[in-house]
PDB file of N, CA and C in Angstrom:
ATOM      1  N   UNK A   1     -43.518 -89.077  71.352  1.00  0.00           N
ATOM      2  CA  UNK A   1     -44.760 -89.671  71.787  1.00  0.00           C
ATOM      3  C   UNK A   1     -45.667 -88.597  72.351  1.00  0.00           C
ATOM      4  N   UNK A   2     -46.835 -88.216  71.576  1.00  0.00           N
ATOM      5  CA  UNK A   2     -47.861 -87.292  71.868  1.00  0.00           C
ATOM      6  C   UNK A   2     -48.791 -87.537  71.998  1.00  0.00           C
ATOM      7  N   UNK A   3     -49.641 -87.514  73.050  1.00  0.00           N
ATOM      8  CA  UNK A   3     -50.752 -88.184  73.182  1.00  0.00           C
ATOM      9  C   UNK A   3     -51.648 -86.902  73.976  1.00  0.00           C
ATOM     10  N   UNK A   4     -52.843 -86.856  72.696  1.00  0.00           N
ATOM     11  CA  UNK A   4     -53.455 -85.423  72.216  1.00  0.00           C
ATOM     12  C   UNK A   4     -55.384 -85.911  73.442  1.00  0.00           C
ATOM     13  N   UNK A   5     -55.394 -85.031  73.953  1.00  0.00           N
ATOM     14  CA  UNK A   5     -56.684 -85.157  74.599  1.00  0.00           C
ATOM     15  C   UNK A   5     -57.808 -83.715  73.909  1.00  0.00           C
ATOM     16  N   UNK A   6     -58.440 -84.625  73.273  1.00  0.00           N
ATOM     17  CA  UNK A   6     -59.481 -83.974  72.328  1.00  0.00           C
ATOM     18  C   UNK A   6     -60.930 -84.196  73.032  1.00  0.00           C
ATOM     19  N   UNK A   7     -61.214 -83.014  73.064  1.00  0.00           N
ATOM     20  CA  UNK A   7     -62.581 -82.926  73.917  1.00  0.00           C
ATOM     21  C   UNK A   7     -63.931 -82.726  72.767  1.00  0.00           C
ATOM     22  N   UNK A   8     -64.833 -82.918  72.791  1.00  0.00           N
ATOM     23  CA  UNK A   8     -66.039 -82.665  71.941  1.00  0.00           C
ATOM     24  C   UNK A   8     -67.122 -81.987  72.958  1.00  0.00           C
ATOM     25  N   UNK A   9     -67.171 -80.557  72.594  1.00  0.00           N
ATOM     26  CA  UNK A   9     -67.709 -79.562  73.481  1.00  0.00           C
ATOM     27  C   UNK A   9     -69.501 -79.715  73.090  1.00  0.00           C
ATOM     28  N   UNK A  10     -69.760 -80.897  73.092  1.00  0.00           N
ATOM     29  CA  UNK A  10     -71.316 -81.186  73.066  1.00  0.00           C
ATOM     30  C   UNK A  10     -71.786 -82.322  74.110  1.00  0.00           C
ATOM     31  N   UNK A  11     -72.296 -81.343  75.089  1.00  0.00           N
ATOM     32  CA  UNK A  11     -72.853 -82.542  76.411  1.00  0.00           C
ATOM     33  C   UNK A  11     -73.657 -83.599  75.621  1.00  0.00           C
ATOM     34  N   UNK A  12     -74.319 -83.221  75.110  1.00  0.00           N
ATOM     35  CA  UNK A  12     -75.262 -84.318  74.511  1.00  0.00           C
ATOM     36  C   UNK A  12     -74.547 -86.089  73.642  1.00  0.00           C
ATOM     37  N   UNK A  13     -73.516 -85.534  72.991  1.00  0.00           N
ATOM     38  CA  UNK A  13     -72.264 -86.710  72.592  1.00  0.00           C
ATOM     39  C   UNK A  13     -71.942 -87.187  73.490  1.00  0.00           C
ATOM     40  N   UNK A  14     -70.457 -86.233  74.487  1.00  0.00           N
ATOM     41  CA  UNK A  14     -69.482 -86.783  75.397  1.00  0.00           C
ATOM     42  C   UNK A  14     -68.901 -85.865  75.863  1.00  0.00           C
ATOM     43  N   UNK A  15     -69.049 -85.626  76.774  1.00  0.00           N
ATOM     44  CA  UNK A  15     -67.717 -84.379  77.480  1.00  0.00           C
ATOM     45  C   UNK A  15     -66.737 -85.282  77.899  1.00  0.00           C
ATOM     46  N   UNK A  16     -66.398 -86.471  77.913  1.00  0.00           N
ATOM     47  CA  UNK A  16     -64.741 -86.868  78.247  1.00  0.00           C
ATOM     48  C   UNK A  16     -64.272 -87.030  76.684  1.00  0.00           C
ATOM     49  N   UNK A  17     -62.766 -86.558  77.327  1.00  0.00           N
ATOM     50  CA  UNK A  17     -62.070 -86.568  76.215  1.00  0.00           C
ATOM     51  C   UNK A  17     -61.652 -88.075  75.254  1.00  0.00           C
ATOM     52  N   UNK A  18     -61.370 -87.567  74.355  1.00  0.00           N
ATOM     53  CA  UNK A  18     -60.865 -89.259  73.809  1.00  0.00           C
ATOM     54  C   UNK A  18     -59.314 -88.759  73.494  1.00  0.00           C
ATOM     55  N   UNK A  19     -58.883 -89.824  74.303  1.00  0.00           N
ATOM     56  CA  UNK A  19     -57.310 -90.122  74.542  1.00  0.00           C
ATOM     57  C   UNK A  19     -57.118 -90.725  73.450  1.00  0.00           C
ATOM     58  N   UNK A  20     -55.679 -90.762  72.068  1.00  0.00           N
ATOM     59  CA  UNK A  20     -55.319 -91.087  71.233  1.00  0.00           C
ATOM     60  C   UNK A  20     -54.170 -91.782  71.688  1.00  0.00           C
ATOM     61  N   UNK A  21     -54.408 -93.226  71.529  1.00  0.00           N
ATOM     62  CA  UNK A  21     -53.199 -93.681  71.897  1.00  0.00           C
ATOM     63  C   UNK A  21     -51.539 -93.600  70.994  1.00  0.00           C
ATOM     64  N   UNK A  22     -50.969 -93.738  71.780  1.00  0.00           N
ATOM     65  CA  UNK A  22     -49.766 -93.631  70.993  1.00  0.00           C
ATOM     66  C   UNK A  22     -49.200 -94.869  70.583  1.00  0.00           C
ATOM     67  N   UNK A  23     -49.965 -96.181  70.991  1.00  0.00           N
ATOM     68  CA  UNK A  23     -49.519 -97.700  70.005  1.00  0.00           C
ATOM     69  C   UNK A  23     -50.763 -97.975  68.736  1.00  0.00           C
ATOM     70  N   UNK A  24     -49.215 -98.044  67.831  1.00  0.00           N
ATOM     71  CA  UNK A  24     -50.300 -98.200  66.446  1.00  0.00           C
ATOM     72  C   UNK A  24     -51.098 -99.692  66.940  1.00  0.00           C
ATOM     73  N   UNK A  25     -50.680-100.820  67.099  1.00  0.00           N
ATOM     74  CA  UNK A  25     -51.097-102.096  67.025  1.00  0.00           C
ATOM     75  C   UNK A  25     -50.708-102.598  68.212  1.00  0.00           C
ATOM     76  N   UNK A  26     -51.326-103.249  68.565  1.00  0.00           N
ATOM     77  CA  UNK A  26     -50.921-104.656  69.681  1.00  0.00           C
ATOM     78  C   UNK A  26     -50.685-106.079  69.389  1.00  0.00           C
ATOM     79  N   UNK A  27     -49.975-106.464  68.481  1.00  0.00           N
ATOM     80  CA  UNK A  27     -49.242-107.384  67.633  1.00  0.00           C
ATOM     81  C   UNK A  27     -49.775-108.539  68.824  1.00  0.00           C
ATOM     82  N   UNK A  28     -49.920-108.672  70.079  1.00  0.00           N
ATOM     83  CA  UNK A  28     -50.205-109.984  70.924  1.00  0.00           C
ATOM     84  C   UNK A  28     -51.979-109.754  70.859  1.00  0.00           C
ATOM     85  N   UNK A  29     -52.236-109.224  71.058  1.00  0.00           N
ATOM     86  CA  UNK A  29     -54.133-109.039  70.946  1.00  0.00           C
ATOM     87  C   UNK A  29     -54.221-109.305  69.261  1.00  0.00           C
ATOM     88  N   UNK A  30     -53.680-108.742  68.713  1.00  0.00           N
ATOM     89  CA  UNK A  30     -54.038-108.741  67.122  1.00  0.00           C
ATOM     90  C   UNK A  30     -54.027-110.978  67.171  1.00  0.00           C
ATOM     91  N   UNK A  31     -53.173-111.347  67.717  1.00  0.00           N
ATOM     92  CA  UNK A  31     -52.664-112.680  67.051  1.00  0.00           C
ATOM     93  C   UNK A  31     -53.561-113.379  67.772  1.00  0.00           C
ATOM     94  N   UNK A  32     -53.666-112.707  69.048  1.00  0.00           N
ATOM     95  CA  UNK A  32     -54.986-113.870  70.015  1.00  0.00           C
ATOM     96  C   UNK A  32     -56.368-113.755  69.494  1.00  0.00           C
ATOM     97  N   UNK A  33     -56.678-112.307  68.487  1.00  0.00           N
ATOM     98  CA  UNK A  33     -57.912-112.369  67.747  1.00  0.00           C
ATOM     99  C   UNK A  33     -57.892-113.283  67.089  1.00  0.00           C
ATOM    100  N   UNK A  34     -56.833-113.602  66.181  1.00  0.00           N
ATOM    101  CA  UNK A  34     -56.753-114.243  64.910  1.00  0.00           C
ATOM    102  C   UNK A  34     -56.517-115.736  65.220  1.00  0.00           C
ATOM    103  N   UNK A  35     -56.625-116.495  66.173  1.00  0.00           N
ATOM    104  CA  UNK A  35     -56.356-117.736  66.836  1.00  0.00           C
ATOM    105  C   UNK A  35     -54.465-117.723  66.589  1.00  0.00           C
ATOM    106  N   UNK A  36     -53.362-116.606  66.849  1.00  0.00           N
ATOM    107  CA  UNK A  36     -52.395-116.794  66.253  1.00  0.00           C
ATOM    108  C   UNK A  36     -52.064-117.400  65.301  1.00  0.00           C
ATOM    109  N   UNK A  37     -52.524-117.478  64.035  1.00  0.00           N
ATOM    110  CA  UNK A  37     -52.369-117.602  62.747  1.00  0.00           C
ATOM    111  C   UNK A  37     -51.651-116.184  62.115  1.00  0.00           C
ATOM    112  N   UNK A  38     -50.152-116.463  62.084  1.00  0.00           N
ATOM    113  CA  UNK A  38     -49.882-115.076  61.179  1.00  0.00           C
ATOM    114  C   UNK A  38     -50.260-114.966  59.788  1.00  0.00           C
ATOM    115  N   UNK A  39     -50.908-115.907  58.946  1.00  0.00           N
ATOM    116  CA  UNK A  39     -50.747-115.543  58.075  1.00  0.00           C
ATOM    117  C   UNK A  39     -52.037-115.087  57.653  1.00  0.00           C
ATOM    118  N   UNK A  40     -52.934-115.674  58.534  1.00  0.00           N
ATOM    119  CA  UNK A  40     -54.596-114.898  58.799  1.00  0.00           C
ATOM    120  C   UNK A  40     -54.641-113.408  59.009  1.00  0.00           C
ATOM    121  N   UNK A  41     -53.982-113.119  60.066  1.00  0.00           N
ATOM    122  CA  UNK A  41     -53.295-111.983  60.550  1.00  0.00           C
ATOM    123  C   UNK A  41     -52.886-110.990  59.351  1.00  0.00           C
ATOM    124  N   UNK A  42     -52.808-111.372  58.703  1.00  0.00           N
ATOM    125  CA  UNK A  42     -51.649-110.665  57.212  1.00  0.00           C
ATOM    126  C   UNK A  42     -52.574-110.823  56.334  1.00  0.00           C
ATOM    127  N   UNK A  43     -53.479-111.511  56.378  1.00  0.00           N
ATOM    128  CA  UNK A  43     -54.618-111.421  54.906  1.00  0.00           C
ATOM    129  C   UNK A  43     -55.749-110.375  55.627  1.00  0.00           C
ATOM    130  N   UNK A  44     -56.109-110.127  56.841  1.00  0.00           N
ATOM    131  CA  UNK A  44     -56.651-109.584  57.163  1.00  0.00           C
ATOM    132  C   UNK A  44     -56.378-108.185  57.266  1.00  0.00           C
ATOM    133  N   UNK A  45     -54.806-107.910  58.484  1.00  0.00           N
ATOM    134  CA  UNK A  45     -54.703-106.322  57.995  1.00  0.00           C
ATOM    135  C   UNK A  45     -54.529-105.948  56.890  1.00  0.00           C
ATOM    136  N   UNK A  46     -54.522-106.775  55.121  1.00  0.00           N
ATOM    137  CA  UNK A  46     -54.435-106.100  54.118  1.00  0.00           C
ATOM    138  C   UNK A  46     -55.836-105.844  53.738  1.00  0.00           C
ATOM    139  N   UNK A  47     -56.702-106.676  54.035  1.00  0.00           N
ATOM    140  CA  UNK A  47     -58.287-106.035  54.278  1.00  0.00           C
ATOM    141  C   UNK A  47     -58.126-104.623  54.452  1.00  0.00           C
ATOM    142  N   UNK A  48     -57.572-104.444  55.682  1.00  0.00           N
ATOM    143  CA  UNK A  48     -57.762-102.859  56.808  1.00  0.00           C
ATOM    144  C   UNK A  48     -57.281-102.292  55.796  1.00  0.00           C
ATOM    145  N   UNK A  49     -56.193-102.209  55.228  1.00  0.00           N
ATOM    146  CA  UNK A  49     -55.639-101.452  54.450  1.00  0.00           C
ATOM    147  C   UNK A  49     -56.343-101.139  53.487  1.00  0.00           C
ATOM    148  N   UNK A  50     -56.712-101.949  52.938  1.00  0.00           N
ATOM    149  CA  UNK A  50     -57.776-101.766  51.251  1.00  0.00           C
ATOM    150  C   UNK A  50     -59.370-100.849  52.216  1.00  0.00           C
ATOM    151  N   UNK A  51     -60.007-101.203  53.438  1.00  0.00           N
ATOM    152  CA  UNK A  51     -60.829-100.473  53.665  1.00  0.00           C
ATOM    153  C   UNK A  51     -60.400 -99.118  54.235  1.00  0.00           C
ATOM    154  N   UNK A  52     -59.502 -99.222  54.815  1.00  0.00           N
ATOM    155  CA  UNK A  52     -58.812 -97.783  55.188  1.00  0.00           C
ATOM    156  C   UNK A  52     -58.912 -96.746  54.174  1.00  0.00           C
ATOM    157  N   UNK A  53     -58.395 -97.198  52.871  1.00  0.00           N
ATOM    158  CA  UNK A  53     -57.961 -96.833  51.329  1.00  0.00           C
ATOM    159  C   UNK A  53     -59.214 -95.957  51.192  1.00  0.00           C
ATOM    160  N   UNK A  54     -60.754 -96.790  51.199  1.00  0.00           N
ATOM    161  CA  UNK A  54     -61.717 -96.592  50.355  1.00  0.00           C
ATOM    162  C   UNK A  54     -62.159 -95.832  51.532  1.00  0.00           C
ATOM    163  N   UNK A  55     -62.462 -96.172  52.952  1.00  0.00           N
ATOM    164  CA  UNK A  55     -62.771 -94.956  53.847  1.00  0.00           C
ATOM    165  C   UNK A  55     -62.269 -93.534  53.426  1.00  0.00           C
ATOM    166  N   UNK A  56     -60.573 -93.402  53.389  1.00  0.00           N
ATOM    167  CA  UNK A  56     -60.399 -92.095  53.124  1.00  0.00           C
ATOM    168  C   UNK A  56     -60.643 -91.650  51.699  1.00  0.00           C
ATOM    169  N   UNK A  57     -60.942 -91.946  50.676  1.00  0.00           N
ATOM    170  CA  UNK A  57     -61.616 -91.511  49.868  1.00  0.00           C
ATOM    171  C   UNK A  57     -63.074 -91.002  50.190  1.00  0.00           C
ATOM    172  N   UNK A  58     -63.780 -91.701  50.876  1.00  0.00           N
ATOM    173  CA  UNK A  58     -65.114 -91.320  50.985  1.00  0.00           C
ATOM    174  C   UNK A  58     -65.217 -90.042  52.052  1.00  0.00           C
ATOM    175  N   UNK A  59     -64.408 -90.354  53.047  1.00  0.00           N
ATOM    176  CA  UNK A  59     -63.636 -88.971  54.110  1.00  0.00           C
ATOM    177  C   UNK A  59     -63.848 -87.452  53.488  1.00  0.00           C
ATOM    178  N   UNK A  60     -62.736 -88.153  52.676  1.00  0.00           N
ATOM    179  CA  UNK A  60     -62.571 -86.665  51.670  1.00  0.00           C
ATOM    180  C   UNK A  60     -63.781 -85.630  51.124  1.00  0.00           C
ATOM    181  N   UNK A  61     -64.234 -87.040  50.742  1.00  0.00           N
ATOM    182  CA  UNK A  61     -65.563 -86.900  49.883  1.00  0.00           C
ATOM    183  C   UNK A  61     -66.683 -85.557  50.697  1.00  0.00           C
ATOM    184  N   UNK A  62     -66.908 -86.544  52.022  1.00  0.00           N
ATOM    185  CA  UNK A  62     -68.059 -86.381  52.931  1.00  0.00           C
ATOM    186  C   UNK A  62     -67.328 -84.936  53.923  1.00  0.00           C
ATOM    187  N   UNK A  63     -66.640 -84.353  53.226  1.00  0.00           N
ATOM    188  CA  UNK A  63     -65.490 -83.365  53.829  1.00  0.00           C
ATOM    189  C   UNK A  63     -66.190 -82.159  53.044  1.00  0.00           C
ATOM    190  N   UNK A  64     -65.608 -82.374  52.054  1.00  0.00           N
ATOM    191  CA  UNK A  64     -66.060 -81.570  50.830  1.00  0.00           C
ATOM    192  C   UNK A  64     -67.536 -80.957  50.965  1.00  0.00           C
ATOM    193  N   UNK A  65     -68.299 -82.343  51.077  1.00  0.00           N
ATOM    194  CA  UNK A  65     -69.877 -81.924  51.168  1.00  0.00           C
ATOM    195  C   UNK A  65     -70.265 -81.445  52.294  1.00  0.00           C
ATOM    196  N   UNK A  66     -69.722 -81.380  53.345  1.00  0.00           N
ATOM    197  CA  UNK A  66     -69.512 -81.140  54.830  1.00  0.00           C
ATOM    198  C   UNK A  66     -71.334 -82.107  54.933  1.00  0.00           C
ATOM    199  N   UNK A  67     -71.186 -83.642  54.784  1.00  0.00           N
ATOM    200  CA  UNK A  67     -72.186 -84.863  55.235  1.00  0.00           C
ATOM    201  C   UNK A  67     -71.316 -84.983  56.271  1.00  0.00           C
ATOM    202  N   UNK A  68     -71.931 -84.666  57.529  1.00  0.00           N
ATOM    203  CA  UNK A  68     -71.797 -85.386  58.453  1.00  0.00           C
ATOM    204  C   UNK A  68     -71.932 -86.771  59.179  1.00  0.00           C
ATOM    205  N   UNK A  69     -73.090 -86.864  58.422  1.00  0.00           N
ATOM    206  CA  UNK A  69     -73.687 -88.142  58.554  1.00  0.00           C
ATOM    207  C   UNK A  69     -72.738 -89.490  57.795  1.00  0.00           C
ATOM    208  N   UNK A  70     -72.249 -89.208  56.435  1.00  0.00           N
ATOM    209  CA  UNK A  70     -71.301 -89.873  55.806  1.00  0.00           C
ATOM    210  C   UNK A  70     -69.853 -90.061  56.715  1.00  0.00           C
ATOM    211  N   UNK A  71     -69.820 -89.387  57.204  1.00  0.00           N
ATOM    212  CA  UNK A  71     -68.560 -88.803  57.768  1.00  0.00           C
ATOM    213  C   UNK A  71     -68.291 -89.828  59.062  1.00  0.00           C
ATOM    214  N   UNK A  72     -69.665 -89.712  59.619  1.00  0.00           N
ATOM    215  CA  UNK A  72     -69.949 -90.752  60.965  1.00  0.00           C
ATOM    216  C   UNK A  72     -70.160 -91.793  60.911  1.00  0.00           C
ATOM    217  N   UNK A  73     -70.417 -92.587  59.448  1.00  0.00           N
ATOM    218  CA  UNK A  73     -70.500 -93.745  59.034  1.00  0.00           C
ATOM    219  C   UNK A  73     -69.313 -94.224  58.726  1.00  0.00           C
ATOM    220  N   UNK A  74     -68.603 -93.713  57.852  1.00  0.00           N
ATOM    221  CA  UNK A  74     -67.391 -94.014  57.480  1.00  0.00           C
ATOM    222  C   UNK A  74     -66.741 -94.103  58.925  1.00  0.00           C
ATOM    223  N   UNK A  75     -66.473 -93.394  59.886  1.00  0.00           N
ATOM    224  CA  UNK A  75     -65.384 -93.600  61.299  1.00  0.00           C
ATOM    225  C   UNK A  75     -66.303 -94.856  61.643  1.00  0.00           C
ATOM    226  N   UNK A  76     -66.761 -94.959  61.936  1.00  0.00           N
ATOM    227  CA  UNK A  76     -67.714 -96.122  62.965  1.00  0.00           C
ATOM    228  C   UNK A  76     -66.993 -97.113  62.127  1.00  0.00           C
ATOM    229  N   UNK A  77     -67.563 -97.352  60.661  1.00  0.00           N
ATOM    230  CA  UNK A  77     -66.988 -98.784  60.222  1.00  0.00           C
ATOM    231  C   UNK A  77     -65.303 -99.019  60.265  1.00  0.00           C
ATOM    232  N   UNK A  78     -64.820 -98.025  60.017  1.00  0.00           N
ATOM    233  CA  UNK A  78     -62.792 -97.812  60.688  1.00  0.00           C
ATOM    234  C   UNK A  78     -62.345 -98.609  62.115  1.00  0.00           C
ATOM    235  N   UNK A  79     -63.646 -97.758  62.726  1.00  0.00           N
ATOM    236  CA  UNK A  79     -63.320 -97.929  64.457  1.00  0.00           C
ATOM    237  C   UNK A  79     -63.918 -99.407  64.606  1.00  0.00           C
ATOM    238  N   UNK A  80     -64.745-100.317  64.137  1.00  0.00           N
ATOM    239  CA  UNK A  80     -65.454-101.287  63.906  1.00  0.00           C
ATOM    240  C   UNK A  80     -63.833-102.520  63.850  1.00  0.00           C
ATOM    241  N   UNK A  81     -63.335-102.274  63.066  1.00  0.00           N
ATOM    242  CA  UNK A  81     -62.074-102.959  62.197  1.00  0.00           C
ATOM    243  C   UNK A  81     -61.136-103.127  62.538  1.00  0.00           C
ATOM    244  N   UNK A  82     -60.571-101.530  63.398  1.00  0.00           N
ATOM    245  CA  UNK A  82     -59.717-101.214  63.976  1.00  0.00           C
ATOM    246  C   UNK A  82     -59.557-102.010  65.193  1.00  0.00           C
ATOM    247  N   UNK A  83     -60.923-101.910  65.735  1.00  0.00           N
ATOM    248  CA  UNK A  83     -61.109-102.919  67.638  1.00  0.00           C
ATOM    249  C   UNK A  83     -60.844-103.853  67.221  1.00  0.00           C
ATOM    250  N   UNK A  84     -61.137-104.589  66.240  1.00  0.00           N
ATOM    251  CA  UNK A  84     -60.932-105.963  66.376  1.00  0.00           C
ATOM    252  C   UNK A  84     -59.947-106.296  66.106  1.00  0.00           C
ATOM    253  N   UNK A  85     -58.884-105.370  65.030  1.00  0.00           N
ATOM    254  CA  UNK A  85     -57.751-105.567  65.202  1.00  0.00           C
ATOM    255  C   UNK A  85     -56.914-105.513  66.078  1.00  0.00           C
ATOM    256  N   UNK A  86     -56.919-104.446  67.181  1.00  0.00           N
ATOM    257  CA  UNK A  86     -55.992-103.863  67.832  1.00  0.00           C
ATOM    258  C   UNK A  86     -55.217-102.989  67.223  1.00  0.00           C
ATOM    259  N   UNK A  87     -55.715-102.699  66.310  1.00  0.00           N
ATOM    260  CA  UNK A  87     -54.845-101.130  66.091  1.00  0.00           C
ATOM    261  C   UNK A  87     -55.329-100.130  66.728  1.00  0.00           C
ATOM    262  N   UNK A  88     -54.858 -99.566  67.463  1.00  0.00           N
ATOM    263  CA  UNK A  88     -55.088 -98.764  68.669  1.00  0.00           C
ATOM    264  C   UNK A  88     -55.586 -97.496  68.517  1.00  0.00           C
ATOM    265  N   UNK A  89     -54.419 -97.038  67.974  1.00  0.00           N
ATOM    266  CA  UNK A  89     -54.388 -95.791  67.201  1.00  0.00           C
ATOM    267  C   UNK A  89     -55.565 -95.314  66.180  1.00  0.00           C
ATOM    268  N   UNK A  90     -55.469 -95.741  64.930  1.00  0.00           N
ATOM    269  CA  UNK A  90     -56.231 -95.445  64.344  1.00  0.00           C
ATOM    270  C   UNK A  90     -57.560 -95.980  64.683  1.00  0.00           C
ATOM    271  N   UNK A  91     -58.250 -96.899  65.908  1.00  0.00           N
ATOM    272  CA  UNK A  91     -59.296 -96.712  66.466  1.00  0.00           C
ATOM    273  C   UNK A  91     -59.643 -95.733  66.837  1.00  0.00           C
ATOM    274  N   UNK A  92     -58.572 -94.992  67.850  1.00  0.00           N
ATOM    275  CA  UNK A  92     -59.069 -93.829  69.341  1.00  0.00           C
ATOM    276  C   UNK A  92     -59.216 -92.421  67.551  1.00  0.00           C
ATOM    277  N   UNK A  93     -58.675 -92.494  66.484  1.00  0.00           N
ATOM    278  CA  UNK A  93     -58.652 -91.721  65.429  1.00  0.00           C
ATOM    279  C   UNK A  93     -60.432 -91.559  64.928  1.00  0.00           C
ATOM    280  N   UNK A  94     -60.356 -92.718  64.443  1.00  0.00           N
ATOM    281  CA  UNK A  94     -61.570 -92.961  64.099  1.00  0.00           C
ATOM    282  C   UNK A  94     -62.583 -92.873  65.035  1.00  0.00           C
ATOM    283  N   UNK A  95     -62.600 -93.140  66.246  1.00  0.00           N
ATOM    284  CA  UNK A  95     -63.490 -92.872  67.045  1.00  0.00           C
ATOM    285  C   UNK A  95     -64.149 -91.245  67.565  1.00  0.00           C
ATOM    286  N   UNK A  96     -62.890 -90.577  67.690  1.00  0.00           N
ATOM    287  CA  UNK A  96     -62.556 -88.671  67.758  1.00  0.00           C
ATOM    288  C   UNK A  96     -63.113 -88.585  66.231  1.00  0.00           C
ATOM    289  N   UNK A  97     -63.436 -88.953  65.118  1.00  0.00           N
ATOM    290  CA  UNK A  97     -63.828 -88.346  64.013  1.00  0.00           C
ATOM    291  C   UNK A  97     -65.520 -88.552  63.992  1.00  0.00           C
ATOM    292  N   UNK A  98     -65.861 -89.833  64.544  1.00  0.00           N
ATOM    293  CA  UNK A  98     -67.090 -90.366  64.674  1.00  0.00           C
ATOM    294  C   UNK A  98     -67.984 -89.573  65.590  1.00  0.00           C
ATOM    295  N   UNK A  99     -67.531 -89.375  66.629  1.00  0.00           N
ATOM    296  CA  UNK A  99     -67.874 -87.827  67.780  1.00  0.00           C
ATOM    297  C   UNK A  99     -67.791 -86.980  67.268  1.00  0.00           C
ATOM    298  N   UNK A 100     -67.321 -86.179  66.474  1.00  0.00           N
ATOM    299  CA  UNK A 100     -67.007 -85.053  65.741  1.00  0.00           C
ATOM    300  C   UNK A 100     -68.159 -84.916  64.843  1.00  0.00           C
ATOM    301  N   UNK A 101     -68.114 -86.192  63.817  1.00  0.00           N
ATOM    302  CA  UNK A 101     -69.491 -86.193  63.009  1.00  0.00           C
ATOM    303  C   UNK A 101     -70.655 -86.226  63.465  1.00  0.00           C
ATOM    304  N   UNK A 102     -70.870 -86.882  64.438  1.00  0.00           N
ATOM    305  CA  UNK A 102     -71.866 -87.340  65.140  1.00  0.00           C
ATOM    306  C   UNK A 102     -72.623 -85.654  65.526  1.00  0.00           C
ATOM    307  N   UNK A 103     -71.545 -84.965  66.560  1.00  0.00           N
ATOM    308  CA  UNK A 103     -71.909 -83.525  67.146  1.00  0.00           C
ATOM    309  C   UNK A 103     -72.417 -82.981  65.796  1.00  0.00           C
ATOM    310  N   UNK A 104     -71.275 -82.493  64.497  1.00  0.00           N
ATOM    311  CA  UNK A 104     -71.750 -82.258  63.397  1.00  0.00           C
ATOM    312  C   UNK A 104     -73.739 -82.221  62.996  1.00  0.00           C
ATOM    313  N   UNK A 105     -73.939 -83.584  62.906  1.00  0.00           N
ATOM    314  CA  UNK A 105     -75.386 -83.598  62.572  1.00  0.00           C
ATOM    315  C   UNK A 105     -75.641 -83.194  63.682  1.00  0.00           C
ATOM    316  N   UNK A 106     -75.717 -83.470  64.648  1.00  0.00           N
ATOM    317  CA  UNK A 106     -76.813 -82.697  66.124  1.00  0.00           C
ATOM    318  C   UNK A 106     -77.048 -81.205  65.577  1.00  0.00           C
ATOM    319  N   UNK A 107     -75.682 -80.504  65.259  1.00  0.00           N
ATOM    320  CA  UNK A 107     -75.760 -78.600  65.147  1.00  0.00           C
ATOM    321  C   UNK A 107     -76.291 -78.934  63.953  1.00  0.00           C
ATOM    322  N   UNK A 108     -76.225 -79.528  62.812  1.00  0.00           N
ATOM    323  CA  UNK A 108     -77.120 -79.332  61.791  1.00  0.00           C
ATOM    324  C   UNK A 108     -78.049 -79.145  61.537  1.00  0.00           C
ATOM    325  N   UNK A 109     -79.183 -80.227  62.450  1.00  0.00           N
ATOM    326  CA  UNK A 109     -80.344 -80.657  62.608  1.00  0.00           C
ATOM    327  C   UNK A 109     -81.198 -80.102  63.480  1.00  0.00           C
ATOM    328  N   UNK A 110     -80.608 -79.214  64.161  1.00  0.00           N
ATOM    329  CA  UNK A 110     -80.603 -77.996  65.378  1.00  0.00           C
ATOM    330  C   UNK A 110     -80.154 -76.661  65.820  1.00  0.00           C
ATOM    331  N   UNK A 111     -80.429 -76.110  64.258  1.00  0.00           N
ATOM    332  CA  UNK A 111     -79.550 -74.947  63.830  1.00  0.00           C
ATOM    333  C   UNK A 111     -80.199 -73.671  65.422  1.00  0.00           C
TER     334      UNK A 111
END
């Protein structure tokens, strides 16, 4: 259990760090979103999964091109999905990538 404190060295973003949690999901928040319906629950994180899928393709993508801006769109809608799921993890993920992109365009746009 590693739990990584990643700082984004741009006052203008955030100088506190974003803590990565170390629980993928919260299986009791996930079910109280979903009115405890598991099987809602289960049609939905296969949603996450299929958008997860097509996020990291576009990741890649917006990697390559070094778009920041793509880059910060894609985490936001992750981190968007993620909260409401309670997947924890790949929120505080997506969120540290969204800051990252975010700083990204600032130095771009402000060479």
């Amino acid at each position: 259990n590693n739990n990584n404190n990643n700082n984004i060295n741009n006052n203008s973003i955030s100088s506190e760090p974003v803590v990565i949690s170390s629980k993928i999901i919260c299986w009791e928040s996930a079910m109280t979103q979903v009115c405890d319906d598991p099987e809602f629950l289960k049609e939905v994180l296969t949603d996450l999964v299929n958008e997860v899928e097509t996020a990291q393709t576009e990741i890649n993508n917006f990697l390559n091109e070094n778009n920041f801006d793509g880059l910060m769109k894609s985490a936001h809608r992750v981190k968007g999905t993620t909260s409401y799921l309670c997947c924890e993890k790949l929120r505080d993920l997506s969120l540290q990538l969204q800051l990252t992109s975010h700083a990204g365009v600032l130095l771009s746009s402000n060479p």
